[in-house]
PDB file of N, CA and C in Angstrom:
ATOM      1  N   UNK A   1     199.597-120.417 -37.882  1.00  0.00           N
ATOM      2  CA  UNK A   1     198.798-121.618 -38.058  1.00  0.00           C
ATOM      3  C   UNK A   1     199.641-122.834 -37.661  1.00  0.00           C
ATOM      4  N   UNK A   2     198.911-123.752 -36.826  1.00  0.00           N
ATOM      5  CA  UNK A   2     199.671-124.331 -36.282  1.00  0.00           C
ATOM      6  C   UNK A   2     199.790-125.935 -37.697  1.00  0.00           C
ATOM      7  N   UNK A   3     201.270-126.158 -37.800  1.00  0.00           N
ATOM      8  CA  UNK A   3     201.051-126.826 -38.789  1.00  0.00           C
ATOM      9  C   UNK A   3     200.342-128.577 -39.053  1.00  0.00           C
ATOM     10  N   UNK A   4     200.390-128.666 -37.851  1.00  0.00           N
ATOM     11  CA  UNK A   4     199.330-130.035 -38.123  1.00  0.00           C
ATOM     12  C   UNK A   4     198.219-130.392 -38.790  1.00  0.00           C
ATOM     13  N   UNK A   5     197.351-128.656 -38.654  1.00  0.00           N
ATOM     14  CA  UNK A   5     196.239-128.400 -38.395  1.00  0.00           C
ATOM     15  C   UNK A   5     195.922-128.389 -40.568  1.00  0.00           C
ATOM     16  N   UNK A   6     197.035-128.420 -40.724  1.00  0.00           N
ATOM     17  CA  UNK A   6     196.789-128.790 -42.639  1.00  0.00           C
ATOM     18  C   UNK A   6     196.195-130.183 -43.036  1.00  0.00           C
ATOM     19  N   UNK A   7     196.674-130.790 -41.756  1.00  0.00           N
ATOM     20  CA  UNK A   7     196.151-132.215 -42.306  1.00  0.00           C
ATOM     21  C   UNK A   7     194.699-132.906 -41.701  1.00  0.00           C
ATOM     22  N   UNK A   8     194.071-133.137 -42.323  1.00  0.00           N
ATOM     23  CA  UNK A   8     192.281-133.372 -42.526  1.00  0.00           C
ATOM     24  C   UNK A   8     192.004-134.919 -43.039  1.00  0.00           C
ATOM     25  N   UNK A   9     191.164-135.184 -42.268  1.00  0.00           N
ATOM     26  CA  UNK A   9     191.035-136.860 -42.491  1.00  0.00           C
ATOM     27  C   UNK A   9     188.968-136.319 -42.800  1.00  0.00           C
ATOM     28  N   UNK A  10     188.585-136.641 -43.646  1.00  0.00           N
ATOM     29  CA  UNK A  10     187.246-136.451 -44.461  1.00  0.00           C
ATOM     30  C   UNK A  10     187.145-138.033 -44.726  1.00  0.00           C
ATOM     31  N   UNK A  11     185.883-138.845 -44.390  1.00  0.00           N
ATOM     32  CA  UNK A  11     185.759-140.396 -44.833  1.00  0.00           C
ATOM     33  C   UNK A  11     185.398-140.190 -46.321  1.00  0.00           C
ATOM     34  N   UNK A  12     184.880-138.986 -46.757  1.00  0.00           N
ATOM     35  CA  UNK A  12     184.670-139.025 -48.142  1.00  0.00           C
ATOM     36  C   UNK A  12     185.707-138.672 -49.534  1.00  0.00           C
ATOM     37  N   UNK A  13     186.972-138.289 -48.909  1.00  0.00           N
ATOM     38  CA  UNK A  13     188.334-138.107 -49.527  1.00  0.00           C
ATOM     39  C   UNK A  13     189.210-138.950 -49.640  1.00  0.00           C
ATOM     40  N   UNK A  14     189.582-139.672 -50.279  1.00  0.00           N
ATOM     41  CA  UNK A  14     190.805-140.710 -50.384  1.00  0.00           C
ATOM     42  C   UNK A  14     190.450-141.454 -49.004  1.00  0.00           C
ATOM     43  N   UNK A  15     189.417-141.414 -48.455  1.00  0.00           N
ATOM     44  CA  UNK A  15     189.051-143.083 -48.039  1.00  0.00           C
ATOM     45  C   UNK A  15     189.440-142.904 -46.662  1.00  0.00           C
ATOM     46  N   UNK A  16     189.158-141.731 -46.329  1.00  0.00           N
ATOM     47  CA  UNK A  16     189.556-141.153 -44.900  1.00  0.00           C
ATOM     48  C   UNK A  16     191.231-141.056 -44.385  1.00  0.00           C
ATOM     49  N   UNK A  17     191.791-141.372 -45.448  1.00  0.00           N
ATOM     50  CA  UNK A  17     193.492-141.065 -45.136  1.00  0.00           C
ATOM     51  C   UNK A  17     193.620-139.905 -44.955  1.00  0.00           C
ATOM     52  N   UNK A  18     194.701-139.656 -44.150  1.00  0.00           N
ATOM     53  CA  UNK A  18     195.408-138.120 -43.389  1.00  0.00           C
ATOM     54  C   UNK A  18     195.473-137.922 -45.120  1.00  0.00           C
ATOM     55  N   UNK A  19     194.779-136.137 -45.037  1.00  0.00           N
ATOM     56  CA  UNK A  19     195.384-135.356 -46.578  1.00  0.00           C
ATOM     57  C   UNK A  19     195.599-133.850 -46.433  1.00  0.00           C
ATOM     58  N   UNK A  20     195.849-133.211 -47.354  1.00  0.00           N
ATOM     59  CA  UNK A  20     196.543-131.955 -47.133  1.00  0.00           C
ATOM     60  C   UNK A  20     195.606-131.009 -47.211  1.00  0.00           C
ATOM     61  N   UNK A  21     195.393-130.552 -46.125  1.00  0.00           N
ATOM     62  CA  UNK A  21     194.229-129.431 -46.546  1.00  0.00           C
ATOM     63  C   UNK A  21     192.826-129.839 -47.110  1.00  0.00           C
ATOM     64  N   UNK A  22     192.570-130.797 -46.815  1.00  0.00           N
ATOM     65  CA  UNK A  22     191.052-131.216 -47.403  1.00  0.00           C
ATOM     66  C   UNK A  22     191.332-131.740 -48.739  1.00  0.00           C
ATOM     67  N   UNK A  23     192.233-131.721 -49.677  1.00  0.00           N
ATOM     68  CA  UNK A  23     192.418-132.108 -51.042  1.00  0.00           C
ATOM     69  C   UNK A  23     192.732-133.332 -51.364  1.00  0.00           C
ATOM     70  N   UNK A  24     193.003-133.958 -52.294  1.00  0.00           N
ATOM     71  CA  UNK A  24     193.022-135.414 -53.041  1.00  0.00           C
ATOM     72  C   UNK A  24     194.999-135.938 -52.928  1.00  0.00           C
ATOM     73  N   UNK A  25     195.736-135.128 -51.636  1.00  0.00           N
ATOM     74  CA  UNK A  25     197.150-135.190 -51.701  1.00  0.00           C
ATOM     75  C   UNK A  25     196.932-135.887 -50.473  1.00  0.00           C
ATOM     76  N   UNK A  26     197.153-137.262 -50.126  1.00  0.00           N
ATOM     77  CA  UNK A  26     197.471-138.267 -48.449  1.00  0.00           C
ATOM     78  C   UNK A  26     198.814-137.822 -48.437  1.00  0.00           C
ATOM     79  N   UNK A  27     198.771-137.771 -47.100  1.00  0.00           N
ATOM     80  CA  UNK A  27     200.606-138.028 -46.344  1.00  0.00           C
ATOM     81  C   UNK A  27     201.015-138.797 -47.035  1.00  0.00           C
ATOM     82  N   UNK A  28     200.451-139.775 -47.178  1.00  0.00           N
ATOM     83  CA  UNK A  28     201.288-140.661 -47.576  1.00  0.00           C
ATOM     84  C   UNK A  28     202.205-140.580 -49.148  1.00  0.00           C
ATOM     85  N   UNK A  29     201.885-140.130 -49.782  1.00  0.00           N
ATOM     86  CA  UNK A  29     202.044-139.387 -50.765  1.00  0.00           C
ATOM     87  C   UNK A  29     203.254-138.494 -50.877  1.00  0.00           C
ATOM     88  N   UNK A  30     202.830-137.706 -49.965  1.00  0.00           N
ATOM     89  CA  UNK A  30     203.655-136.291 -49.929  1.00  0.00           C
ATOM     90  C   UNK A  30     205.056-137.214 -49.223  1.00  0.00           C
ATOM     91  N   UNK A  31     204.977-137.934 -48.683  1.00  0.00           N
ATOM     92  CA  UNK A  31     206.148-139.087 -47.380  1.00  0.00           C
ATOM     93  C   UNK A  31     206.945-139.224 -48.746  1.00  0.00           C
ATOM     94  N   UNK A  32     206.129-140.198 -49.941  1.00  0.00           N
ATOM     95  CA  UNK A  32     206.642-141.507 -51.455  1.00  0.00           C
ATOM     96  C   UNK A  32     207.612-140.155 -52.028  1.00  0.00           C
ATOM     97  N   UNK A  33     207.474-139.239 -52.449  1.00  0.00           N
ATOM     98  CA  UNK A  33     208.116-138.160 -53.370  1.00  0.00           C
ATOM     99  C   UNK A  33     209.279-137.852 -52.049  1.00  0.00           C
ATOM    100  N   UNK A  34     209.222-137.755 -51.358  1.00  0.00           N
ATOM    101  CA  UNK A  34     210.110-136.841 -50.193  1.00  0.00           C
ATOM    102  C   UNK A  34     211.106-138.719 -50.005  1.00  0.00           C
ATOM    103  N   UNK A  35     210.695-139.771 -49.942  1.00  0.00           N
ATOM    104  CA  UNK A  35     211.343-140.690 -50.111  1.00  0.00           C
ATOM    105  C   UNK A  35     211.789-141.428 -50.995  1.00  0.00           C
ATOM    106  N   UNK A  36     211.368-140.759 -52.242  1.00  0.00           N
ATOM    107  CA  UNK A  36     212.129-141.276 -53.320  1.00  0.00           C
ATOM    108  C   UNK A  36     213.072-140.060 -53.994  1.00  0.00           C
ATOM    109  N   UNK A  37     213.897-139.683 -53.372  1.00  0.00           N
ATOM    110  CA  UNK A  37     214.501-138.178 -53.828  1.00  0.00           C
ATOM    111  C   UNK A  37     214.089-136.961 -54.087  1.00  0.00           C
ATOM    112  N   UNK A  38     212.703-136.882 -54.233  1.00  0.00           N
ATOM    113  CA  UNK A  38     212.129-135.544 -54.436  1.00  0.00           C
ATOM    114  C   UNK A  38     213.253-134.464 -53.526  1.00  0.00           C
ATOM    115  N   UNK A  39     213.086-132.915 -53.667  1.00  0.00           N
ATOM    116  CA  UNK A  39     213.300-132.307 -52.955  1.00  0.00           C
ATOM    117  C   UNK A  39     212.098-131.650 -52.873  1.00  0.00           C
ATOM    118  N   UNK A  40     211.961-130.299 -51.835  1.00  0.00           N
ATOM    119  CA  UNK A  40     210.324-129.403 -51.192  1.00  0.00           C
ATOM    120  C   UNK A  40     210.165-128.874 -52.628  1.00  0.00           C
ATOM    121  N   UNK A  41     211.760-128.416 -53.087  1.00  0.00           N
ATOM    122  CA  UNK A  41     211.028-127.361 -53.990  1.00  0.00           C
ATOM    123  C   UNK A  41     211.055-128.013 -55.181  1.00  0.00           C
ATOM    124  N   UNK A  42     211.484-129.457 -55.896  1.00  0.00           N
ATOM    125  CA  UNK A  42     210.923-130.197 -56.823  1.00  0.00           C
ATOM    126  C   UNK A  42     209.395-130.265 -56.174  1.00  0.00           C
ATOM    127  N   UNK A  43     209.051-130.739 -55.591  1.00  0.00           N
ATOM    128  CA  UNK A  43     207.482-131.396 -55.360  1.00  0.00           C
ATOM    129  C   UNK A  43     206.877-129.738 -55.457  1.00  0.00           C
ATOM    130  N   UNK A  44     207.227-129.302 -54.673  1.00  0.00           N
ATOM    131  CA  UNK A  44     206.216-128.051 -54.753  1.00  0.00           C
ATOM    132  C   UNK A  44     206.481-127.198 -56.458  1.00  0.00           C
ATOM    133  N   UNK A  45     207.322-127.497 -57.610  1.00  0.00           N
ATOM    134  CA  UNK A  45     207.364-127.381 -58.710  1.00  0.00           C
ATOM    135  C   UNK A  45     206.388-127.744 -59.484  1.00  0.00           C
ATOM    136  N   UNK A  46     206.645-129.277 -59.381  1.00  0.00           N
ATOM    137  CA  UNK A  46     205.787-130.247 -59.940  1.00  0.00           C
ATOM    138  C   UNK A  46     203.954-129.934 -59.652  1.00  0.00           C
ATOM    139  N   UNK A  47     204.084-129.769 -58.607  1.00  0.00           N
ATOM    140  CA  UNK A  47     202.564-129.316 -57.915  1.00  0.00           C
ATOM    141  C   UNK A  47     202.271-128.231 -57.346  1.00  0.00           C
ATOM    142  N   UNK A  48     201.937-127.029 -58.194  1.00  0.00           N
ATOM    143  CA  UNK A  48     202.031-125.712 -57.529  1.00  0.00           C
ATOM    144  C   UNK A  48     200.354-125.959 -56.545  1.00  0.00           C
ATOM    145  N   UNK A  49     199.776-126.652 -56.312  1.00  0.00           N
ATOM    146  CA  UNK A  49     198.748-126.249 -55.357  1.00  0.00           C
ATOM    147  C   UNK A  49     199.472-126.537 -54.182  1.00  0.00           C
ATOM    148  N   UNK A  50     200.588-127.269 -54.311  1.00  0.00           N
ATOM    149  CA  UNK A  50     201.016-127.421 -52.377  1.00  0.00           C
ATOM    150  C   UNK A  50     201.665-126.103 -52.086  1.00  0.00           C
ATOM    151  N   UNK A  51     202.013-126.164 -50.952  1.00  0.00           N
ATOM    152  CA  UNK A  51     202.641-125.068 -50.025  1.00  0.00           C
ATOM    153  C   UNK A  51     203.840-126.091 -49.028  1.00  0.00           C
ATOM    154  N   UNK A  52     204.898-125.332 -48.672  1.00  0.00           N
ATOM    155  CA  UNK A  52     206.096-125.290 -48.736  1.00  0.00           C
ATOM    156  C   UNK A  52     205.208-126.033 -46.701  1.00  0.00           C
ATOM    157  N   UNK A  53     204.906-125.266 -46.204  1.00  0.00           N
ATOM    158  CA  UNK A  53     204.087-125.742 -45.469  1.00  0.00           C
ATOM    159  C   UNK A  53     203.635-126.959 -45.348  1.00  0.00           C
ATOM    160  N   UNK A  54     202.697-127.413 -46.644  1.00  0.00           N
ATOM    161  CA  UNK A  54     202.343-128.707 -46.556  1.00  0.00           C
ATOM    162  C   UNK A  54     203.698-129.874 -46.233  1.00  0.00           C
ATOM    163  N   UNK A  55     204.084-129.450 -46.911  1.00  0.00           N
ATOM    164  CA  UNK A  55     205.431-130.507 -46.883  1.00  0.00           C
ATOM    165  C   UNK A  55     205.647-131.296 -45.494  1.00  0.00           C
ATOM    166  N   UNK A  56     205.769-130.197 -44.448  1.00  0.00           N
ATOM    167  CA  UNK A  56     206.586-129.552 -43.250  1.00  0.00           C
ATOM    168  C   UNK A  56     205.326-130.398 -42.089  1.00  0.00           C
ATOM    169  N   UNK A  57     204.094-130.361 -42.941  1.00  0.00           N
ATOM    170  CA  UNK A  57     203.155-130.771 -41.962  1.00  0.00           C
ATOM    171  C   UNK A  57     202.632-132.279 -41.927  1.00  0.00           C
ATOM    172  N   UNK A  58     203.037-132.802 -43.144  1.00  0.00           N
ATOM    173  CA  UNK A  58     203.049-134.147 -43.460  1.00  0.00           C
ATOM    174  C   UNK A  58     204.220-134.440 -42.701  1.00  0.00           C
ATOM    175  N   UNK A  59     205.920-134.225 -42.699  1.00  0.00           N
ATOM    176  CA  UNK A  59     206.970-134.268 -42.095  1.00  0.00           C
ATOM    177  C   UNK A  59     206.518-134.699 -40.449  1.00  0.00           C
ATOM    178  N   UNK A  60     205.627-133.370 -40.268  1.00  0.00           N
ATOM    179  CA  UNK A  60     205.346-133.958 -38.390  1.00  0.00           C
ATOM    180  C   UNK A  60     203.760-134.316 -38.343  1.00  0.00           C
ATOM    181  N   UNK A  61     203.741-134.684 -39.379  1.00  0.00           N
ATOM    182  CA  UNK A  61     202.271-135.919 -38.644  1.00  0.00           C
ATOM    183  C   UNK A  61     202.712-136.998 -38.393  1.00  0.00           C
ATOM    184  N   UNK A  62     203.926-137.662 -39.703  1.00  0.00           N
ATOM    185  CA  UNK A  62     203.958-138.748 -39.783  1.00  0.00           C
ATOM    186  C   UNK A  62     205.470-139.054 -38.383  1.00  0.00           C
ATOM    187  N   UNK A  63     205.534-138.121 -38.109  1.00  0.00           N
ATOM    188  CA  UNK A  63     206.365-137.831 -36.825  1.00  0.00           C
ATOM    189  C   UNK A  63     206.005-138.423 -35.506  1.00  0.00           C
ATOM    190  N   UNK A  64     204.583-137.287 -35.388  1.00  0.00           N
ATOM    191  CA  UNK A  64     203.641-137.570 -34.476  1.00  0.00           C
ATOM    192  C   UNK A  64     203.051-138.476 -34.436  1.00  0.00           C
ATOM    193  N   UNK A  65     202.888-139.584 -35.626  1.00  0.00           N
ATOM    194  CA  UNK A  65     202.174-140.964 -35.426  1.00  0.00           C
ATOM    195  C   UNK A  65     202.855-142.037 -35.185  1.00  0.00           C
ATOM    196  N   UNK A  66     203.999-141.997 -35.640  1.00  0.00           N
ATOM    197  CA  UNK A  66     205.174-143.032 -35.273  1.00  0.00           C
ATOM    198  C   UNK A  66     205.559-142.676 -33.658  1.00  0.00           C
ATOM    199  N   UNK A  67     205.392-141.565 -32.929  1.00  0.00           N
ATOM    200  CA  UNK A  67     205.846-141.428 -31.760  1.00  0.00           C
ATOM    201  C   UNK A  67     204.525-141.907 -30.548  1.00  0.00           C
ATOM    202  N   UNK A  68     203.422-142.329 -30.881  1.00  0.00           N
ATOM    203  CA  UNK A  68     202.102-143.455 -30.646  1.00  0.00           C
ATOM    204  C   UNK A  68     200.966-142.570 -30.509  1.00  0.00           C
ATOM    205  N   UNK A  69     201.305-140.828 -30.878  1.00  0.00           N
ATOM    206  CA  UNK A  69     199.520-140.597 -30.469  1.00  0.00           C
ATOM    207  C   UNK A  69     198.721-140.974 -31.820  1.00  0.00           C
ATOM    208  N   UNK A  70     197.623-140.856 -31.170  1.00  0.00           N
ATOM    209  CA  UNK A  70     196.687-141.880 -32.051  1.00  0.00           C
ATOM    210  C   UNK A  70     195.995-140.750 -33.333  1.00  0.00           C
ATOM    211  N   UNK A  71     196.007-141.100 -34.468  1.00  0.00           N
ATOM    212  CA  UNK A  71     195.578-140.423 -35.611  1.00  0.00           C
ATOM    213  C   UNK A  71     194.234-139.416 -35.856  1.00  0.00           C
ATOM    214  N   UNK A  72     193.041-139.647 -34.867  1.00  0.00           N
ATOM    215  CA  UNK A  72     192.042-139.007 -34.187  1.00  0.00           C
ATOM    216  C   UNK A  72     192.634-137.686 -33.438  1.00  0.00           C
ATOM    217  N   UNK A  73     193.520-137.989 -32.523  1.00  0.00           N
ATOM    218  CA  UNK A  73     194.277-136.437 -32.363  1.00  0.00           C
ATOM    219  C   UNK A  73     195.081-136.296 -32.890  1.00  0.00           C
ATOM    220  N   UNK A  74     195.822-136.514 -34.377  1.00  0.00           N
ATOM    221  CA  UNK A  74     196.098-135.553 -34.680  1.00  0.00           C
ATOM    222  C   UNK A  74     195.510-134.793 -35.900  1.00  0.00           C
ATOM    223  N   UNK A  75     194.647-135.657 -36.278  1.00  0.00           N
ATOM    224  CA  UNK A  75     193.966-135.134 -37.771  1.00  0.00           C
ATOM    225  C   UNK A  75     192.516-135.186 -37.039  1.00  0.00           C
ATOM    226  N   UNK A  76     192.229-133.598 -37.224  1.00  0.00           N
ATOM    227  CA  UNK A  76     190.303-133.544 -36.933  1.00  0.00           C
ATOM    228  C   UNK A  76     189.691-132.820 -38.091  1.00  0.00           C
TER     229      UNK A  76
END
């Protein structure tokens, strides 16, 4: 599975922000814990619905959006 493909933009979920798998977790989110010291396997402790995966796929969205493609390709 290709890992981008975790992240889902729904206008009826957190307001159409990139999220993990269809669920109530934004990148942006998963970015705040991973930038405020979290480690994968604290966060994925703390929150057993993520996957070690998710992490990894938030990691290269927010990769892929800072490098200019546009958020439409990469979240469908």
């Amino acid at each position: 599975m290709d890992l981008i493909s975790r992240i889902t933009v729904e206008a009826e979920i957190c307001h159409g922000k990139p999220c993990i798998r269809g669920m109530r977790w934004p990148v942006e989110v998963i970015l705040d814990m991973l930038g405020s010291g979290m480690t994968i396997q604290e966060i994925l402790e703390d929150h057993p619905e993520l996957e070690r995966e998710d992490i990894f796929a938030s990691l290269q969205f927010a990769k892929l959006s800072l490098s200019g493609t546009s958020l439409t390709e990469l979240a469908s």
